[in-house]
N, C-alpha and C. Protein backbone atom coordinates (compact mmCIF):
# COMPACT_ATOMS: atom_id res chain seq x y z
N UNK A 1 272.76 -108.59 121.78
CA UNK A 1 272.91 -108.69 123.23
C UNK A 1 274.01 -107.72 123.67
N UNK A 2 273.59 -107.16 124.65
CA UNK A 2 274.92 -105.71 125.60
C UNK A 2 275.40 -106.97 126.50
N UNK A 3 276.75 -106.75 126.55
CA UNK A 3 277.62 -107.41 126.99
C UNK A 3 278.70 -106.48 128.23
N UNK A 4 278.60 -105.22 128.01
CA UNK A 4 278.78 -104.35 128.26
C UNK A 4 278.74 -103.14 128.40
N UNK A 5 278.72 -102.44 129.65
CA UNK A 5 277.89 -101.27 130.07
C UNK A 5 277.81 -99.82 129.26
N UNK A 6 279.21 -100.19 128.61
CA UNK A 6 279.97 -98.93 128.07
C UNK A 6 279.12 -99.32 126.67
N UNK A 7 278.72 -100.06 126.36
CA UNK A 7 277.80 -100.06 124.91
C UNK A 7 276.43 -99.67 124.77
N UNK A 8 275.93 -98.91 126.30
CA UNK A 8 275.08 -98.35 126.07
C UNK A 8 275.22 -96.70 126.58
N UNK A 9 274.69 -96.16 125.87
CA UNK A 9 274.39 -94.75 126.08
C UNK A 9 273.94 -93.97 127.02
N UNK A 10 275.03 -93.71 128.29
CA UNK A 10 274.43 -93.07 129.24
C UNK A 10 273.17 -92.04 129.46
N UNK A 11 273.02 -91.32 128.43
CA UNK A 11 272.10 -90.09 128.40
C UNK A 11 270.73 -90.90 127.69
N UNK A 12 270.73 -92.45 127.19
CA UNK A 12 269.83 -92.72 126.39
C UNK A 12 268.35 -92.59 127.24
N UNK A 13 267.33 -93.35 126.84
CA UNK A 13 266.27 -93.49 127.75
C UNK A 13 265.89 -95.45 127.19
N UNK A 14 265.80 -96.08 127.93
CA UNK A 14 265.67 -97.58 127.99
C UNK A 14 264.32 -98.02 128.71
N UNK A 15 264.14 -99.34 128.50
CA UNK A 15 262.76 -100.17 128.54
C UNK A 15 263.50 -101.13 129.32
N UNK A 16 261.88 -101.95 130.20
CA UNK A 16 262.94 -103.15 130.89
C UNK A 16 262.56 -103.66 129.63
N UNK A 17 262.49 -104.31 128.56
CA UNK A 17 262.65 -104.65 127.11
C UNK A 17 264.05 -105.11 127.24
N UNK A 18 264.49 -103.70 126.71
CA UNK A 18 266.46 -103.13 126.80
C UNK A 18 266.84 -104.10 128.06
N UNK A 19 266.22 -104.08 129.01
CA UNK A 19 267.58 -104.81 129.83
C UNK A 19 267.40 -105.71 130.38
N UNK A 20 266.30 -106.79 129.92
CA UNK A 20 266.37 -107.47 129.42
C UNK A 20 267.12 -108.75 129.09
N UNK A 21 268.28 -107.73 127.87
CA UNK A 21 268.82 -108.16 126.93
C UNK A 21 270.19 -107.81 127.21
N UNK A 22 270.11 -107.16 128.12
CA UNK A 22 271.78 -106.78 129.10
C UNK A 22 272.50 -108.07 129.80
N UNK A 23 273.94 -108.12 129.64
CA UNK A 23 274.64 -109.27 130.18
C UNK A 23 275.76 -108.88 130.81
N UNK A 24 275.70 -108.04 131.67
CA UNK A 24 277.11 -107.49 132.30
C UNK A 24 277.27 -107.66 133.25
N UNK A 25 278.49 -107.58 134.16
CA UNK A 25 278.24 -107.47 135.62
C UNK A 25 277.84 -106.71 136.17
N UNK A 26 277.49 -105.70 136.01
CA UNK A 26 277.10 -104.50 136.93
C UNK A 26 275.96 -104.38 137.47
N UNK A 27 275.26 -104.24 137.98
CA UNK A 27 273.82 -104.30 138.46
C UNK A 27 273.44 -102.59 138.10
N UNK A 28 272.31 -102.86 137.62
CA UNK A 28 271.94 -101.27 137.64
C UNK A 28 269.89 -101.28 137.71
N UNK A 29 269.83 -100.01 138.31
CA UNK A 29 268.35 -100.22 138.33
C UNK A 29 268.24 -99.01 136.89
N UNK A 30 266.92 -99.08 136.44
CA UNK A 30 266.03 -98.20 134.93
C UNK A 30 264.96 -97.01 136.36
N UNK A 31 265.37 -96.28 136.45
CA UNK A 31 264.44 -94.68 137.18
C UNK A 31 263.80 -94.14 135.66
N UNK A 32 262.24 -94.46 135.49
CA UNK A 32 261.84 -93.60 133.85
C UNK A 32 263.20 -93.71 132.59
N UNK A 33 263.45 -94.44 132.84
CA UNK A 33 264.28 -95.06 131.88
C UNK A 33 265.86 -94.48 131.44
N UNK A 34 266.12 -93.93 132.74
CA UNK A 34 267.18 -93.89 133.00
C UNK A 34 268.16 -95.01 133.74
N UNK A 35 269.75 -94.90 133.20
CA UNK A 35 270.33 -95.84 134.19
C UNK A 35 270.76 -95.85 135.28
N UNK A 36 271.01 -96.09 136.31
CA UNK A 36 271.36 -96.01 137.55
C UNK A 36 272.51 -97.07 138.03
N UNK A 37 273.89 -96.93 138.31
CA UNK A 37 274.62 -97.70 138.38
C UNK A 37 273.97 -98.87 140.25
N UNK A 38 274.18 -99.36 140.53
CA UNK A 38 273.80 -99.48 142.06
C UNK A 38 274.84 -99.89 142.58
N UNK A 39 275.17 -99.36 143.72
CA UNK A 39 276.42 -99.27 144.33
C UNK A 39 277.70 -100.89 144.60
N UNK A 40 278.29 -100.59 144.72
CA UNK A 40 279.38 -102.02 144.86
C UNK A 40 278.40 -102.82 145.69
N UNK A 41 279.34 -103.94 145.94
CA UNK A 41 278.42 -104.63 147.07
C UNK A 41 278.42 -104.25 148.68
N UNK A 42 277.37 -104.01 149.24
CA UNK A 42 276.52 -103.55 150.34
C UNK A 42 278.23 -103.96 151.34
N UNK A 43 278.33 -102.45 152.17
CA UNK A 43 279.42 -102.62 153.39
C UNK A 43 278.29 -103.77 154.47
N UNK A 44 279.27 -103.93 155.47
CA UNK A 44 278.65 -104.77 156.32
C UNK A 44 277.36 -104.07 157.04
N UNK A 45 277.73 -102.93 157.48
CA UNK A 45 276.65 -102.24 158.41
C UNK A 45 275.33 -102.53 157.44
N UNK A 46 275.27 -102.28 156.56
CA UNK A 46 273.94 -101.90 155.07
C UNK A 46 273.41 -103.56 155.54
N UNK A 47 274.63 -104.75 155.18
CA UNK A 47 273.47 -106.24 155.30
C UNK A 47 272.85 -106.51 156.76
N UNK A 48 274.12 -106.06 157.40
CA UNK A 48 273.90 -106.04 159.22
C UNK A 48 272.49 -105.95 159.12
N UNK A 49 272.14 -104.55 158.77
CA UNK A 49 270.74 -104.20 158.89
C UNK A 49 269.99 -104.87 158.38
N UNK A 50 269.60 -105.52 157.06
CA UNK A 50 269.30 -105.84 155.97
C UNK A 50 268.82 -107.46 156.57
N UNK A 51 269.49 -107.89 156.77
CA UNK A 51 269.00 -109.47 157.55
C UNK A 51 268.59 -109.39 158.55
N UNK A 52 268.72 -108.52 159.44
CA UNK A 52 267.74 -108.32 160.44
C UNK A 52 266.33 -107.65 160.36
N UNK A 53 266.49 -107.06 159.20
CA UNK A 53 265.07 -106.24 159.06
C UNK A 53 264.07 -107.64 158.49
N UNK A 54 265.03 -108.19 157.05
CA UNK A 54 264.31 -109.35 156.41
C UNK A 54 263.77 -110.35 157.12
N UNK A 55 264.02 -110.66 158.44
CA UNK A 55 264.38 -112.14 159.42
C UNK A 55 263.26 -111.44 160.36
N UNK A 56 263.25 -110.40 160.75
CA UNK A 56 262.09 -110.15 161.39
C UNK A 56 260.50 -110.29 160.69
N UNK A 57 260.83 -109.09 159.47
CA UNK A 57 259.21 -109.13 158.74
C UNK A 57 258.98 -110.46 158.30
N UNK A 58 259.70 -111.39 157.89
CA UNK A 58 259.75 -112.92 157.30
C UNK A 58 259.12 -113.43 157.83
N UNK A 59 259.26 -113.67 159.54
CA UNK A 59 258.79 -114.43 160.84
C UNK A 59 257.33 -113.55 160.71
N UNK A 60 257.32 -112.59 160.83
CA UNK A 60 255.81 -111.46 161.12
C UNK A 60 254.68 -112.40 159.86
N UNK A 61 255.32 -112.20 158.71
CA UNK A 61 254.95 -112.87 157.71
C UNK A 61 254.07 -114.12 157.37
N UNK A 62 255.21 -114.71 157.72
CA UNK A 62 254.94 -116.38 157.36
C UNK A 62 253.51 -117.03 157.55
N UNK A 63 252.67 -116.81 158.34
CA UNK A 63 251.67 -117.36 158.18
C UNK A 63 250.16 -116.48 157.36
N UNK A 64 250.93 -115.10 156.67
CA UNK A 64 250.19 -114.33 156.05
C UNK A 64 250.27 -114.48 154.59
N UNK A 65 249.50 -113.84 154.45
CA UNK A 65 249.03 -113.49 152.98
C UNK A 65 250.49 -112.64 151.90
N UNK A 66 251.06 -112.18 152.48
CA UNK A 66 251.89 -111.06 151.78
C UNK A 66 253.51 -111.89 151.92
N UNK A 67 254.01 -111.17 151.24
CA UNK A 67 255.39 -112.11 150.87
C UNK A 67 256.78 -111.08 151.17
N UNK A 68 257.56 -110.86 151.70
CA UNK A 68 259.14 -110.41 151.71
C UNK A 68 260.34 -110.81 150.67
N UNK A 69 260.71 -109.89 149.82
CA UNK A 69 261.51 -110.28 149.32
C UNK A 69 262.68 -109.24 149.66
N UNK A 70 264.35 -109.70 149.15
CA UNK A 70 265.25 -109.19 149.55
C UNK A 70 265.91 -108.97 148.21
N UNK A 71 266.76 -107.75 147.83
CA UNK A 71 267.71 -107.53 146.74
C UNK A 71 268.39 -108.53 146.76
N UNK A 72 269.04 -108.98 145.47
CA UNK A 72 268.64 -108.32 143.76
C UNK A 72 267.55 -109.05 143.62
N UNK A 73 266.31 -108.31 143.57
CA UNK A 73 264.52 -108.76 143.14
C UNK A 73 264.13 -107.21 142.41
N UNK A 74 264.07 -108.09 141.28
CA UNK A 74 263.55 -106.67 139.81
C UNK A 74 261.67 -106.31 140.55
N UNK A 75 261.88 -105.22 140.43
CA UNK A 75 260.31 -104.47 141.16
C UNK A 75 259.92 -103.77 139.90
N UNK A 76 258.96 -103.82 138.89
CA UNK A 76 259.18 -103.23 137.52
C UNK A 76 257.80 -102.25 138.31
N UNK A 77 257.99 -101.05 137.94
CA UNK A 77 257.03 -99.79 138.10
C UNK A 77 256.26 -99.13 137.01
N UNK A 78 255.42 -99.95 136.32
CA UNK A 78 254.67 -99.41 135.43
C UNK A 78 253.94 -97.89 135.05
N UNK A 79 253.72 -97.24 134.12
CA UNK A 79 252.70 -96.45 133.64
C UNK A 79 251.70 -97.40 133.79
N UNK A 80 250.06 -96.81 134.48
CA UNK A 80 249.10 -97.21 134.21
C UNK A 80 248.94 -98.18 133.25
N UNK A 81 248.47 -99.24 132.87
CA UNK A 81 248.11 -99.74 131.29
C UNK A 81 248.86 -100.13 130.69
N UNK A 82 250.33 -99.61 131.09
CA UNK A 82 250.99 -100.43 130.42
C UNK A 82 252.11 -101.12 130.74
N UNK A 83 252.15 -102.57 130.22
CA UNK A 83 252.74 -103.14 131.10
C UNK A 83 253.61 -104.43 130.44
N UNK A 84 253.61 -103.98 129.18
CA UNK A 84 254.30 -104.81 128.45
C UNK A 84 255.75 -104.49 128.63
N UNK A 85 256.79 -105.18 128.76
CA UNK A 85 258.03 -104.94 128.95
C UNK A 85 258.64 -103.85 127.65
N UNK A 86 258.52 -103.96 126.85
CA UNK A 86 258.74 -102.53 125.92
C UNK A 86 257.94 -101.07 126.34
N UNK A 87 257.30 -101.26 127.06
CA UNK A 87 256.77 -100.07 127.68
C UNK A 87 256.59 -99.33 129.17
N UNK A 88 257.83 -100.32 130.02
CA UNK A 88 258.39 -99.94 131.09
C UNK A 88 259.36 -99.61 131.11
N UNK A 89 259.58 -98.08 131.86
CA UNK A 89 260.95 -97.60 131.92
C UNK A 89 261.32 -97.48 133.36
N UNK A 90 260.67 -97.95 134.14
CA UNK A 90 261.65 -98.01 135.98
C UNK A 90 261.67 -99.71 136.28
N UNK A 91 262.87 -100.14 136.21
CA UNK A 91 262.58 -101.28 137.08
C UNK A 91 264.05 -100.73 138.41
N UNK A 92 263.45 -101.42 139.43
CA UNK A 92 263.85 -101.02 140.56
C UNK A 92 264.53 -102.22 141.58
N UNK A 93 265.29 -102.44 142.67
CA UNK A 93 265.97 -103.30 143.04
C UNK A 93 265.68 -102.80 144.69
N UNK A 94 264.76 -103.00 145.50
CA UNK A 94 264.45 -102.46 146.73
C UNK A 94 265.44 -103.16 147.93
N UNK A 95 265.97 -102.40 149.14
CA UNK A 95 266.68 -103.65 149.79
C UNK A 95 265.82 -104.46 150.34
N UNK A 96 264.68 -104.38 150.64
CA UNK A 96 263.53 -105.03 151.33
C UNK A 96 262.39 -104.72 150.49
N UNK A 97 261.70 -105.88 150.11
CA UNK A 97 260.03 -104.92 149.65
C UNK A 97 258.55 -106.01 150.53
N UNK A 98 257.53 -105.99 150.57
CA UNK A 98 256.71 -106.73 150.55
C UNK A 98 255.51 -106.57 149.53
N UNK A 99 254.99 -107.51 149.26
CA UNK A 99 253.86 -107.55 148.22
C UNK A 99 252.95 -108.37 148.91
N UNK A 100 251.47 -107.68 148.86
CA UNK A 100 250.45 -108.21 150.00
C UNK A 100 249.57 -108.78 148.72
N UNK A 101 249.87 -108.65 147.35
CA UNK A 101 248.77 -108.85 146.35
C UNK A 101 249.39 -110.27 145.37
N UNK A 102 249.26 -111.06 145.51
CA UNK A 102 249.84 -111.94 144.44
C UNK A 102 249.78 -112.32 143.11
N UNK A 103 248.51 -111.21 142.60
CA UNK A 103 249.00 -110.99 140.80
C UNK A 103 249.96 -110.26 140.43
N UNK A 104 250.83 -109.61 141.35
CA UNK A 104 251.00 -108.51 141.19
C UNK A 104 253.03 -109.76 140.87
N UNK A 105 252.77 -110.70 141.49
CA UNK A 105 254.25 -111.67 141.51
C UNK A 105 254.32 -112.45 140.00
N UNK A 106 255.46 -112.56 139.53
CA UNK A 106 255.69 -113.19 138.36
C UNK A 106 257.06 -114.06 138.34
N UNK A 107 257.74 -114.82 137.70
CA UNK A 107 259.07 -115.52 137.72
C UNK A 107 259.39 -114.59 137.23
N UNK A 108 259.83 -112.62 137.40
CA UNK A 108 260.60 -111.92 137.27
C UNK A 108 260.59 -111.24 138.05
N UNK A 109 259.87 -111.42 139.12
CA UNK A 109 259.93 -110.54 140.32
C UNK A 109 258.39 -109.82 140.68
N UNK A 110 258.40 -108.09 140.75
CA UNK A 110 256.99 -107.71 140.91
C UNK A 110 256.71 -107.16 139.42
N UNK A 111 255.60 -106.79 139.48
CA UNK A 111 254.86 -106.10 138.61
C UNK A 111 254.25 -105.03 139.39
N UNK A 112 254.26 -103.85 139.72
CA UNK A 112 253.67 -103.18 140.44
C UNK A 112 254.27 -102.77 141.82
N UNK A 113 253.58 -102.02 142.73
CA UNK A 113 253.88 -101.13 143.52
C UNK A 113 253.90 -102.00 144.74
N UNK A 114 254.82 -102.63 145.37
CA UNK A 114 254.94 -102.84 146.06
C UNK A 114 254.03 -102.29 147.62
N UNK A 115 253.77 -103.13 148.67
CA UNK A 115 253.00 -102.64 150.07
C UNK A 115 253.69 -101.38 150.54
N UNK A 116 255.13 -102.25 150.92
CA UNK A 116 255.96 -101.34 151.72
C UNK A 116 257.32 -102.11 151.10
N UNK A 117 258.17 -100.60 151.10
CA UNK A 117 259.57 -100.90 150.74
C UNK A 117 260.53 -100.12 151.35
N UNK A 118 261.90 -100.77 151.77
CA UNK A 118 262.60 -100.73 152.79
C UNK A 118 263.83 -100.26 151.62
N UNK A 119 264.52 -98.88 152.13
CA UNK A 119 265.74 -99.23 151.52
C UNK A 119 266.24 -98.38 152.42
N UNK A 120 268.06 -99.43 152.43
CA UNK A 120 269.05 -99.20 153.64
C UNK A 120 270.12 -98.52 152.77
N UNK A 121 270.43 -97.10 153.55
CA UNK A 121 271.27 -96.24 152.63
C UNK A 121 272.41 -96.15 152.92
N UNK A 122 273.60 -96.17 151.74
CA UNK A 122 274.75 -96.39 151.78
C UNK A 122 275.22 -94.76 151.42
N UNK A 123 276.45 -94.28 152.04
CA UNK A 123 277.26 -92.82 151.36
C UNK A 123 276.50 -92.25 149.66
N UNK A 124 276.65 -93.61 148.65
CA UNK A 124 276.53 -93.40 147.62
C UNK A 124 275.40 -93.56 147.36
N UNK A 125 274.32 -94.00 147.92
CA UNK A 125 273.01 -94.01 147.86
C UNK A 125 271.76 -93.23 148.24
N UNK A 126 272.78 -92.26 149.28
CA UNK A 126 270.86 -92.08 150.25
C UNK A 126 270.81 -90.76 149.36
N UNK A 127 271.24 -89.82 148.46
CA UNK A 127 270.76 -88.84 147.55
C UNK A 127 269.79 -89.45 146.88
N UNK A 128 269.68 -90.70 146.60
CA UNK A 128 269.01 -91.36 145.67
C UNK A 128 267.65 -92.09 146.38
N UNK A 129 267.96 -92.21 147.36
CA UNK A 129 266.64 -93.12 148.57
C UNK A 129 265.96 -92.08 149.25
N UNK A 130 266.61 -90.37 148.87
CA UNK A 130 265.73 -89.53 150.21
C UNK A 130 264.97 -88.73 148.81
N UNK A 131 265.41 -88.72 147.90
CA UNK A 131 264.95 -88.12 146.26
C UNK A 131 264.11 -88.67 145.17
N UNK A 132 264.81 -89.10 144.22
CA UNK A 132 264.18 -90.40 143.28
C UNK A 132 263.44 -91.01 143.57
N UNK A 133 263.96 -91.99 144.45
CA UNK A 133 263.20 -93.46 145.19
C UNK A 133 261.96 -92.66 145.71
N UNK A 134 262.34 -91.87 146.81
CA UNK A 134 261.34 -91.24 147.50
C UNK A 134 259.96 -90.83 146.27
N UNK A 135 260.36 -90.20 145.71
CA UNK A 135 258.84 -89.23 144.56
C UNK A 135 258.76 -90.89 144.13
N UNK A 136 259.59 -91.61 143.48
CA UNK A 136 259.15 -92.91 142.41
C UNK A 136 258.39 -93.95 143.22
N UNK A 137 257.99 -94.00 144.71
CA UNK A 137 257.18 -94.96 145.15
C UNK A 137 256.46 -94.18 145.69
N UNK A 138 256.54 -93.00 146.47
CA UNK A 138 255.60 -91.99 146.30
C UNK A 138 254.18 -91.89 144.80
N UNK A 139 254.56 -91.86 143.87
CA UNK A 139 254.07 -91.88 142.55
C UNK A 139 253.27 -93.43 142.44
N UNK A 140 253.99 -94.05 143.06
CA UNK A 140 254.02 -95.38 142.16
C UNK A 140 252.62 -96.41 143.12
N UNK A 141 252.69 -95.62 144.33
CA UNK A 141 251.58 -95.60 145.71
C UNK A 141 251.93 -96.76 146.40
N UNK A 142 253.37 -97.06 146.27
CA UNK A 142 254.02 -97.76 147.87
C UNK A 142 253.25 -97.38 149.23
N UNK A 143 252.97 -98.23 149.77
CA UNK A 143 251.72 -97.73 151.32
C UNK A 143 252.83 -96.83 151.95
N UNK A 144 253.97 -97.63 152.40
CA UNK A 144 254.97 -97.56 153.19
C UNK A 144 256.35 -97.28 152.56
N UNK A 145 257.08 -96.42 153.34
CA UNK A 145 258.17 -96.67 152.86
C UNK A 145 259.49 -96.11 154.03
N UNK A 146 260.26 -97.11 154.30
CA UNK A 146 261.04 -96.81 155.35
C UNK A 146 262.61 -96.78 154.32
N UNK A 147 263.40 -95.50 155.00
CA UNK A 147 265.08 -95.36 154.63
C UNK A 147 265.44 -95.33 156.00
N UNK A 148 266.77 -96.60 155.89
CA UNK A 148 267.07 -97.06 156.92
C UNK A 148 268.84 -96.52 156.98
N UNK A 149 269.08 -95.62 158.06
CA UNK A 149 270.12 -94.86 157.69
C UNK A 149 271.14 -95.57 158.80
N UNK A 150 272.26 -96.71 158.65
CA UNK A 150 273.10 -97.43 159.24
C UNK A 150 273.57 -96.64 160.23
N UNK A 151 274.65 -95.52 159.55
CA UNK A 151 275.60 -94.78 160.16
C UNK A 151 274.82 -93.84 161.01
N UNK A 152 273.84 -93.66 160.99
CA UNK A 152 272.78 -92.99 161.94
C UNK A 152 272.10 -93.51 162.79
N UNK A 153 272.13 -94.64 162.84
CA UNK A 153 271.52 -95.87 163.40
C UNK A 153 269.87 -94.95 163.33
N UNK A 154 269.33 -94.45 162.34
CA UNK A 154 268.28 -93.99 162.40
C UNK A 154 267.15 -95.00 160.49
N UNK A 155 265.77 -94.68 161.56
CA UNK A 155 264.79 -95.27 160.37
C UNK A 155 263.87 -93.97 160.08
N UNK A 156 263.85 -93.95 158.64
CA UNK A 156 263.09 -92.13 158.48
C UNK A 156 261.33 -93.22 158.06
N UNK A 157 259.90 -92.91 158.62
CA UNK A 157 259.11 -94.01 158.25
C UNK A 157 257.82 -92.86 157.48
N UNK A 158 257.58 -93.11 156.26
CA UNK A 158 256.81 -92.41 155.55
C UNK A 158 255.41 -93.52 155.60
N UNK A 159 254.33 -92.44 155.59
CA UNK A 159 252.82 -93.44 155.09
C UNK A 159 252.52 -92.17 153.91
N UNK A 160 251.72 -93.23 152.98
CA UNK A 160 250.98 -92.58 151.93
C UNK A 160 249.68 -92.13 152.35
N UNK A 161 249.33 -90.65 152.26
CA UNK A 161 248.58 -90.16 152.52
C UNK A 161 247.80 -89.21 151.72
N UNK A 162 246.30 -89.62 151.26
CA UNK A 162 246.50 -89.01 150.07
C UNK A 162 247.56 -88.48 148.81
N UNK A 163 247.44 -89.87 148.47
CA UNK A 163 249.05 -89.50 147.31
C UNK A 163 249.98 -88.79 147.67
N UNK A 164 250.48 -88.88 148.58
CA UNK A 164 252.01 -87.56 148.94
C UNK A 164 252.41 -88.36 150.76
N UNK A 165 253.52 -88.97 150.40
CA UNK A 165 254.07 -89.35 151.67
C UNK A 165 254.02 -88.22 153.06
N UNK A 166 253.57 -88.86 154.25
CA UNK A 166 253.96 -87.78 155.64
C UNK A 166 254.71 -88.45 156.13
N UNK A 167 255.94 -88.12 156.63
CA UNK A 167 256.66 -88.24 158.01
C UNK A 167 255.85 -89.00 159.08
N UNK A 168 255.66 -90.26 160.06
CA UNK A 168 255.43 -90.91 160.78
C UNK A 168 256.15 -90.08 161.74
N UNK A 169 257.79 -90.48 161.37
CA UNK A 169 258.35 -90.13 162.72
C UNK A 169 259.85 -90.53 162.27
N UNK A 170 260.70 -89.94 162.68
CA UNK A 170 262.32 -90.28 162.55
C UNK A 170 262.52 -91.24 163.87
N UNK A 171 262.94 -92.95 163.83
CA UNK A 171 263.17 -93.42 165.24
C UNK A 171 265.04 -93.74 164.90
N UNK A 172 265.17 -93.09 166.56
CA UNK A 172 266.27 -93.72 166.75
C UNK A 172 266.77 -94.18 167.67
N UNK A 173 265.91 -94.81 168.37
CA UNK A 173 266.15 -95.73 169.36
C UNK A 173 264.07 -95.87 169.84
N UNK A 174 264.19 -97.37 170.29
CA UNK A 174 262.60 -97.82 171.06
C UNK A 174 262.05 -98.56 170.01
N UNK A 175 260.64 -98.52 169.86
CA UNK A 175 260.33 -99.38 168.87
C UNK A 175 259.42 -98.57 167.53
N UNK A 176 259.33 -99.22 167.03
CA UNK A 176 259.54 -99.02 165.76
C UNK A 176 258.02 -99.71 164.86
N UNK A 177 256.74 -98.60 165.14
CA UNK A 177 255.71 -99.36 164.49
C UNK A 177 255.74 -99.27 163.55
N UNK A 178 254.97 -100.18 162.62
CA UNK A 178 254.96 -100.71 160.94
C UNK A 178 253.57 -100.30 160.56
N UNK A 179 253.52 -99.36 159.76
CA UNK A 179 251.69 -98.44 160.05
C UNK A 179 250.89 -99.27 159.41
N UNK A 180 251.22 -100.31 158.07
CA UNK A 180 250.40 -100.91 157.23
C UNK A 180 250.39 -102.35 157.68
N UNK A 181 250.89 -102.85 158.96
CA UNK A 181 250.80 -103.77 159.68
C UNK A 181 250.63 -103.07 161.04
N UNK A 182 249.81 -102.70 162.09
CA UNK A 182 249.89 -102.05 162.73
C UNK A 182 250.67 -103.21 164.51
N UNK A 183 250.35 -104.33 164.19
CA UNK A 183 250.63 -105.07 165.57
C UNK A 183 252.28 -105.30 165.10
N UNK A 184 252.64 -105.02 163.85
CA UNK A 184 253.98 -105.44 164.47
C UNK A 184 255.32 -104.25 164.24
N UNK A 185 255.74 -104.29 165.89
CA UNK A 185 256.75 -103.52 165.95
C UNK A 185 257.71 -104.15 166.22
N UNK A 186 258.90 -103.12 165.12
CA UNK A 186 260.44 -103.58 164.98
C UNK A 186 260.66 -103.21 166.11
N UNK A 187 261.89 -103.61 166.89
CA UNK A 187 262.62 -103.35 167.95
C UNK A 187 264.15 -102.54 167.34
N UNK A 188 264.52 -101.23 167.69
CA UNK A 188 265.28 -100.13 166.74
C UNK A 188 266.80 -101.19 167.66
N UNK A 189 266.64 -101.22 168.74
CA UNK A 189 268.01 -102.17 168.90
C UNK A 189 268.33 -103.50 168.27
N UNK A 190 266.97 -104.26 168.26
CA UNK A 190 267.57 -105.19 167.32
C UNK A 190 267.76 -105.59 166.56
N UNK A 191 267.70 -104.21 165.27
CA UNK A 191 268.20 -104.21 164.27
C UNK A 191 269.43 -103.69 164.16
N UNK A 192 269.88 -102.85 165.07
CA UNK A 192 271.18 -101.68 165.22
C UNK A 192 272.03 -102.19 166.25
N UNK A 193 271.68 -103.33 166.81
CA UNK A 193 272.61 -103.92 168.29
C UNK A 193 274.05 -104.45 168.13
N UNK A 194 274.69 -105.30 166.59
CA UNK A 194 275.88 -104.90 166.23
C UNK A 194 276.28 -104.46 165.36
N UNK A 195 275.43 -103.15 165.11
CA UNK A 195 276.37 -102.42 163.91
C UNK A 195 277.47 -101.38 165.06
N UNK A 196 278.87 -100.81 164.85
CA UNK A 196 279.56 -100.05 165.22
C UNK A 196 279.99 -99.45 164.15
């Protein structure tokens, strides 16, 4: 059992297998089986957003088929076929995800590609949410995928389109449609109304 972070090999390549079997404090997500530290815990503006985004789609939700979950929820991103935990190398930690498919849910979180996934970017994060993240649910055929930029009070909203994300639209201010739910729109103030 890793007990600690420093006992594994930064440059290695890991399985969710490997971590598994990890017991540290640190939270980290596996990108192709790399490690990824994930940032301290979320400034206020990041949850500000974050419970308001969750509290909205939740309510949109609730009498549907598809489910909302909120970080820390392991999202494991398989190779095709394979799907045994020794043979996954991305598991992922989304700030928001939904899953419209329910084989796809397990008592470890997802198995698979999430509908749509929401992540709210911090200084130390959004290289990683406009890059990585971006190609890895891109790849992985996330429908949706929104980066929710605090200090910008801006939402960047991608649809999958023929395998390769397009630009919807950058909102930063009005409302805010959800393309793979089409009746429900966020309201950009009342998610951004007390962040300063």
């Amino acid at each position: 059992m890793i007990t600690d972070i420093s006992q594994l090999d930064p440059n290695g390549t890991y399985t969710y297998a490997d971590y598994l079997k990890w017991r540290f404090d640190e939270q980290v997500e596996l990108i192709k089986g790399k490690i990824y530290l994930m940032s301290p815990a979320p400034k206020r503006m990041h949850q500000n957003a974050s419970i308001r985004l969750g509290n909205i789609i939740f309510n949109y939700l609730e009498s549907k088929r598809c489910e909302v979950y909120e970080a820390p929820f392991d999202v494991r991103l398989p190779i095709p076929n394979k799907k045994k935990p020794e043979q996954i190398h991305t598991v992922v930690q989304p700030d928001i995800c939904v899953i419209c498919d329910p084989t796809k849910l397990d008592d470890d979180g997802c198995l698979g590609a999430p509908d749509w996934v929401i992540e709210i970017t911090s200084p130390r994060t959004a290289k990683k949410d406009f890059n990585e993240k971006f190609s890895l649910y891109e790849q992985s055929g996330v429908r949706e995928y929104w980066i929710v930029q605090p200090k910008e009070k801006a939402i960047n909203v991608y649809v999958l389109e023929n395998d390769e994300y397009q630009l919807a639209d950058v909102y930063e201010s009005g409302d805010i449609p959800c393309q793979i739910f089409p009746e429900l729109i966020v309201s950009h103030e009342r998610i951004f109304r007390s962040i300063q």
